[in-house]
C-alpha atoms as a PDB file:
ATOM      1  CA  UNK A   1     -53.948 -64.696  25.342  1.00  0.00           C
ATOM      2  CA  UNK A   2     -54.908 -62.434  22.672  1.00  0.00           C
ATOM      3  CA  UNK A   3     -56.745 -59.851  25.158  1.00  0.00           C
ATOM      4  CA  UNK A   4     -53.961 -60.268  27.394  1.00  0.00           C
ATOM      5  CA  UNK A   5     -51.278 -58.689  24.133  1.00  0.00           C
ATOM      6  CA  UNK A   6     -53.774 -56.095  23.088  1.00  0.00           C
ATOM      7  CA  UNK A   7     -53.710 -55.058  26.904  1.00  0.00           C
ATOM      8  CA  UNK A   8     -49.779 -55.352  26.623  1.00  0.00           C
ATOM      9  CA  UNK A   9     -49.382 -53.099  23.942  1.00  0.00           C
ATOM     10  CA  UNK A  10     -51.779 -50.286  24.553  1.00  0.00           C
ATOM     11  CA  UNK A  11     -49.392 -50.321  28.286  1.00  0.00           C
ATOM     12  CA  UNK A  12     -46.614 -50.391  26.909  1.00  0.00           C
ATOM     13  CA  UNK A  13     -47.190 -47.568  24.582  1.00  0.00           C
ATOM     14  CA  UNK A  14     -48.906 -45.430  27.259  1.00  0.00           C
ATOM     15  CA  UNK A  15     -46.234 -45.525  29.347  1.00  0.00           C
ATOM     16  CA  UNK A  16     -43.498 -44.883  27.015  1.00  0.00           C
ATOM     17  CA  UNK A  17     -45.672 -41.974  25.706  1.00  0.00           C
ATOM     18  CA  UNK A  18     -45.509 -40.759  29.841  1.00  0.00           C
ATOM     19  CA  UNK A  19     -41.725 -40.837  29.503  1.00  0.00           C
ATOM     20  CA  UNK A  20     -41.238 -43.992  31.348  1.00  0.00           C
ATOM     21  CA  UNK A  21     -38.266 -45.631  32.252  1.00  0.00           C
ATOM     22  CA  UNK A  22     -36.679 -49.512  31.658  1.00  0.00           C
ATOM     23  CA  UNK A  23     -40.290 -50.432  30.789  1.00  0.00           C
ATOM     24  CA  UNK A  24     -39.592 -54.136  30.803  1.00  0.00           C
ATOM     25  CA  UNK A  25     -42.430 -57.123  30.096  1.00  0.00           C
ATOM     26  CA  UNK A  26     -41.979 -60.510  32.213  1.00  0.00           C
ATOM     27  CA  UNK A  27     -43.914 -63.814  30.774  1.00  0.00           C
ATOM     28  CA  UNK A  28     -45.053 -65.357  33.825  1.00  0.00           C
ATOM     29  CA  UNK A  29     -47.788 -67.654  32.652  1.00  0.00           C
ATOM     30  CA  UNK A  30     -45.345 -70.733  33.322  1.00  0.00           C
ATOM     31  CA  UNK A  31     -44.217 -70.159  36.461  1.00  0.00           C
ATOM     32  CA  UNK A  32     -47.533 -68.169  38.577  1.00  0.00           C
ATOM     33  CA  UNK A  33     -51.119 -68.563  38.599  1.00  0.00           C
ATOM     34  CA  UNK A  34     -51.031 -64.889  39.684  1.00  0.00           C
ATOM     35  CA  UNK A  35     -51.185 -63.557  35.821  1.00  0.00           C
ATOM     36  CA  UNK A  36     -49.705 -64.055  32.389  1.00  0.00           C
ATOM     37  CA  UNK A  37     -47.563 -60.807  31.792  1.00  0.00           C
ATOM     38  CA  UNK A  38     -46.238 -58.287  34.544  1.00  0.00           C
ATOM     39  CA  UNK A  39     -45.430 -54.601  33.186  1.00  0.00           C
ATOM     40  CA  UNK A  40     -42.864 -53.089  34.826  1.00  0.00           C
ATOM     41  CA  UNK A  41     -41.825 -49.226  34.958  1.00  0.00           C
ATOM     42  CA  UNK A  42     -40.202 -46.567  36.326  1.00  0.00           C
ATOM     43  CA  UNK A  43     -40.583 -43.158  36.787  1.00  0.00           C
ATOM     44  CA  UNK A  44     -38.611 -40.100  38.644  1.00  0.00           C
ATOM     45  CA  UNK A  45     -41.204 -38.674  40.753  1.00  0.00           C
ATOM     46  CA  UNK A  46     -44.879 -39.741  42.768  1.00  0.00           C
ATOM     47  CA  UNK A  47     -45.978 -37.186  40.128  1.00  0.00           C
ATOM     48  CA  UNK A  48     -44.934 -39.022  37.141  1.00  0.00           C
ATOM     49  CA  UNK A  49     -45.554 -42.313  38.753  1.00  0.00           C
ATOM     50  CA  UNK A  50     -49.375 -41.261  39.319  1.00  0.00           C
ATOM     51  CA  UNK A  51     -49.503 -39.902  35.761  1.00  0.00           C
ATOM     52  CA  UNK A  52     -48.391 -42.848  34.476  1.00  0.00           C
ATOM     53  CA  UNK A  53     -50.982 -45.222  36.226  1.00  0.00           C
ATOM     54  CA  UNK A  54     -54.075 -42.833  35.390  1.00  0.00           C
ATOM     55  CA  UNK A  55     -52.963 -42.624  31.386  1.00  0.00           C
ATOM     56  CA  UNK A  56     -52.528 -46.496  31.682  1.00  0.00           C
ATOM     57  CA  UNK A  57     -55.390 -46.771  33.362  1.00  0.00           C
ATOM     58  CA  UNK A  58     -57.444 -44.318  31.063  1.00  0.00           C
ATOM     59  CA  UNK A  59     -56.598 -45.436  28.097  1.00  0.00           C
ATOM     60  CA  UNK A  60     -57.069 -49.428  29.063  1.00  0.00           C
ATOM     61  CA  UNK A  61     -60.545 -48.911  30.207  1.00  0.00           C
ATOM     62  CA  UNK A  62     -61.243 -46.564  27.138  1.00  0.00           C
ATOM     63  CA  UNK A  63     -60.320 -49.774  24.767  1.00  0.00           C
ATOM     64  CA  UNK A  64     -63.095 -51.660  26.923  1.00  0.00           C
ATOM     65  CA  UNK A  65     -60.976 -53.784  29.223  1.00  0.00           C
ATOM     66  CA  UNK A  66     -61.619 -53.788  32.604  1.00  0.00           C
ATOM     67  CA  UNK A  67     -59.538 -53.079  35.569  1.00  0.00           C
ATOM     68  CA  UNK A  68     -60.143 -55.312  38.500  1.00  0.00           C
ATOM     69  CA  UNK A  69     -57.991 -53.695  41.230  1.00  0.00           C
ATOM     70  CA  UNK A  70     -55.554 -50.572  41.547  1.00  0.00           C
ATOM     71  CA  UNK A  71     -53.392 -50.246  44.672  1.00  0.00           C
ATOM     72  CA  UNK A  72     -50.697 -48.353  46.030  1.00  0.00           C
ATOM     73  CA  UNK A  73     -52.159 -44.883  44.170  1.00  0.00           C
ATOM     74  CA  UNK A  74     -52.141 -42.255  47.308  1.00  0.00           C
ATOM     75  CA  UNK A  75     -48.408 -43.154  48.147  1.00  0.00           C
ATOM     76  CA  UNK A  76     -47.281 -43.426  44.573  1.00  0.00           C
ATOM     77  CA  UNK A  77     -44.402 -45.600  45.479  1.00  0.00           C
ATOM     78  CA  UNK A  78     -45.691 -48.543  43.991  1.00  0.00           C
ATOM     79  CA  UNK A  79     -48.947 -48.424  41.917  1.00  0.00           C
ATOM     80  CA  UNK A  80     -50.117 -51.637  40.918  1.00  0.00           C
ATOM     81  CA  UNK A  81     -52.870 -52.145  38.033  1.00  0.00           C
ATOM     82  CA  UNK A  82     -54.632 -55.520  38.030  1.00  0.00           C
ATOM     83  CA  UNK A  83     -56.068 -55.931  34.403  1.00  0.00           C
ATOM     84  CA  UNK A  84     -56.524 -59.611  34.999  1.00  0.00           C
ATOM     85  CA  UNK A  85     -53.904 -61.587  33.135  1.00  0.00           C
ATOM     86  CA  UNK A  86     -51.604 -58.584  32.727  1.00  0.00           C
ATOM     87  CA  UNK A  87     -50.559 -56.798  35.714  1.00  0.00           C
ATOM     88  CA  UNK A  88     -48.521 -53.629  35.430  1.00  0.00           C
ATOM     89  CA  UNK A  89     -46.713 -52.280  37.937  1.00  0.00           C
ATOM     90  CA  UNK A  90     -45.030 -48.624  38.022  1.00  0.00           C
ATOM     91  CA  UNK A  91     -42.430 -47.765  40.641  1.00  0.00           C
ATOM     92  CA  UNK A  92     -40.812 -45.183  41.867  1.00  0.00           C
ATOM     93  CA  UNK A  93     -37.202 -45.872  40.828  1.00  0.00           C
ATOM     94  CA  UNK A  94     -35.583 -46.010  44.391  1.00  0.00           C
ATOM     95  CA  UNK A  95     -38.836 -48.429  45.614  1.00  0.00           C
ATOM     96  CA  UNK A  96     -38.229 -50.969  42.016  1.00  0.00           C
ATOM     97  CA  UNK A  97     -34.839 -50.997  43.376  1.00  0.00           C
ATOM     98  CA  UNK A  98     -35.673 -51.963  46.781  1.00  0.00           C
ATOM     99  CA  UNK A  99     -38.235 -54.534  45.990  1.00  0.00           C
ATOM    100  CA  UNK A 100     -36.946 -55.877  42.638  1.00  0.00           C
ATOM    101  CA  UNK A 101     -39.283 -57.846  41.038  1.00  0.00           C
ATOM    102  CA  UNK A 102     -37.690 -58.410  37.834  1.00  0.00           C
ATOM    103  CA  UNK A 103     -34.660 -60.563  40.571  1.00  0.00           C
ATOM    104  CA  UNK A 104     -37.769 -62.027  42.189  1.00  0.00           C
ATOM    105  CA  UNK A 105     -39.455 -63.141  38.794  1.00  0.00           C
ATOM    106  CA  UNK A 106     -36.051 -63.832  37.542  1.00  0.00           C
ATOM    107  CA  UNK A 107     -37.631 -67.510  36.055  1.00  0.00           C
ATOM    108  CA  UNK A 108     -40.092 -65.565  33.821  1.00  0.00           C
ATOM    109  CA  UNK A 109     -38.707 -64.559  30.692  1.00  0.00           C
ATOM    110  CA  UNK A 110     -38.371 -60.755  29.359  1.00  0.00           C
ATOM    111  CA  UNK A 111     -39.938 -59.919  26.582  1.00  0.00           C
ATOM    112  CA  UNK A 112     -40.538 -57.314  24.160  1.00  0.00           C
ATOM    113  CA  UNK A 113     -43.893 -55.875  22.209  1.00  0.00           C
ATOM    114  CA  UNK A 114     -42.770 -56.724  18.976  1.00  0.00           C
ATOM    115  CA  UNK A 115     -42.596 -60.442  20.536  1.00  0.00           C
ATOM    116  CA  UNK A 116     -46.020 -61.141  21.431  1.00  0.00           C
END
């Protein structure tokens, strides 16, 4: 778990550094095998959504963790980053609406940085 809050935090900074928007953390470990943590985001445009995965991305791998899978990158809609136990997801705002994950994970609580 304590790989899985380093990853958390060097996320969540990166993409509040990028300007990104209702950055929220869910705790999923209880209630999916899928990962611990999700990392949600926002941003405005396919621009900043794509700046915000590479910086994420960047700076993750630059620490020495590894990614395992990025998809989603070419549309920019939805850009998913599979760092193992933490998963981070940045949207598009208009696609997080549509496909609400933080309704869909609504079991999973929300958590902050200064909480882990």
């Amino acid at each position: 778990m304590e790989k899985a809050k380093e990853i958390i935090k060097i996320a969540y900074n990166t993409l509040d550094d990028k300007k990104g928007e209702d950055i929220k953390i869910l705790d999923i470990h209880e209630v999916s095998t899928i990962a611990d943590y999700f990392i949600i985001a926002s941003g405005r445009n396919s621009n900043q959504v794509q700046a915000m995965a590479d910086a994420v991305e960047e700076k993750l791998i630059e620490h020495g963790f590894e990614m395992l899978n990025k998809e989603g990158y070419h549309s920019a809609g939805w850009i998913l980053l599979d760092f193992g136990s933490v998963v981070i997801h940045v949207f598009d705002k208009e696609v997080r609406e549509f496909y609400c994950l933080e309704r869909l994970w609504g079991d999973a609580p929300t958590i902050t940085p200064q909480n882990l």
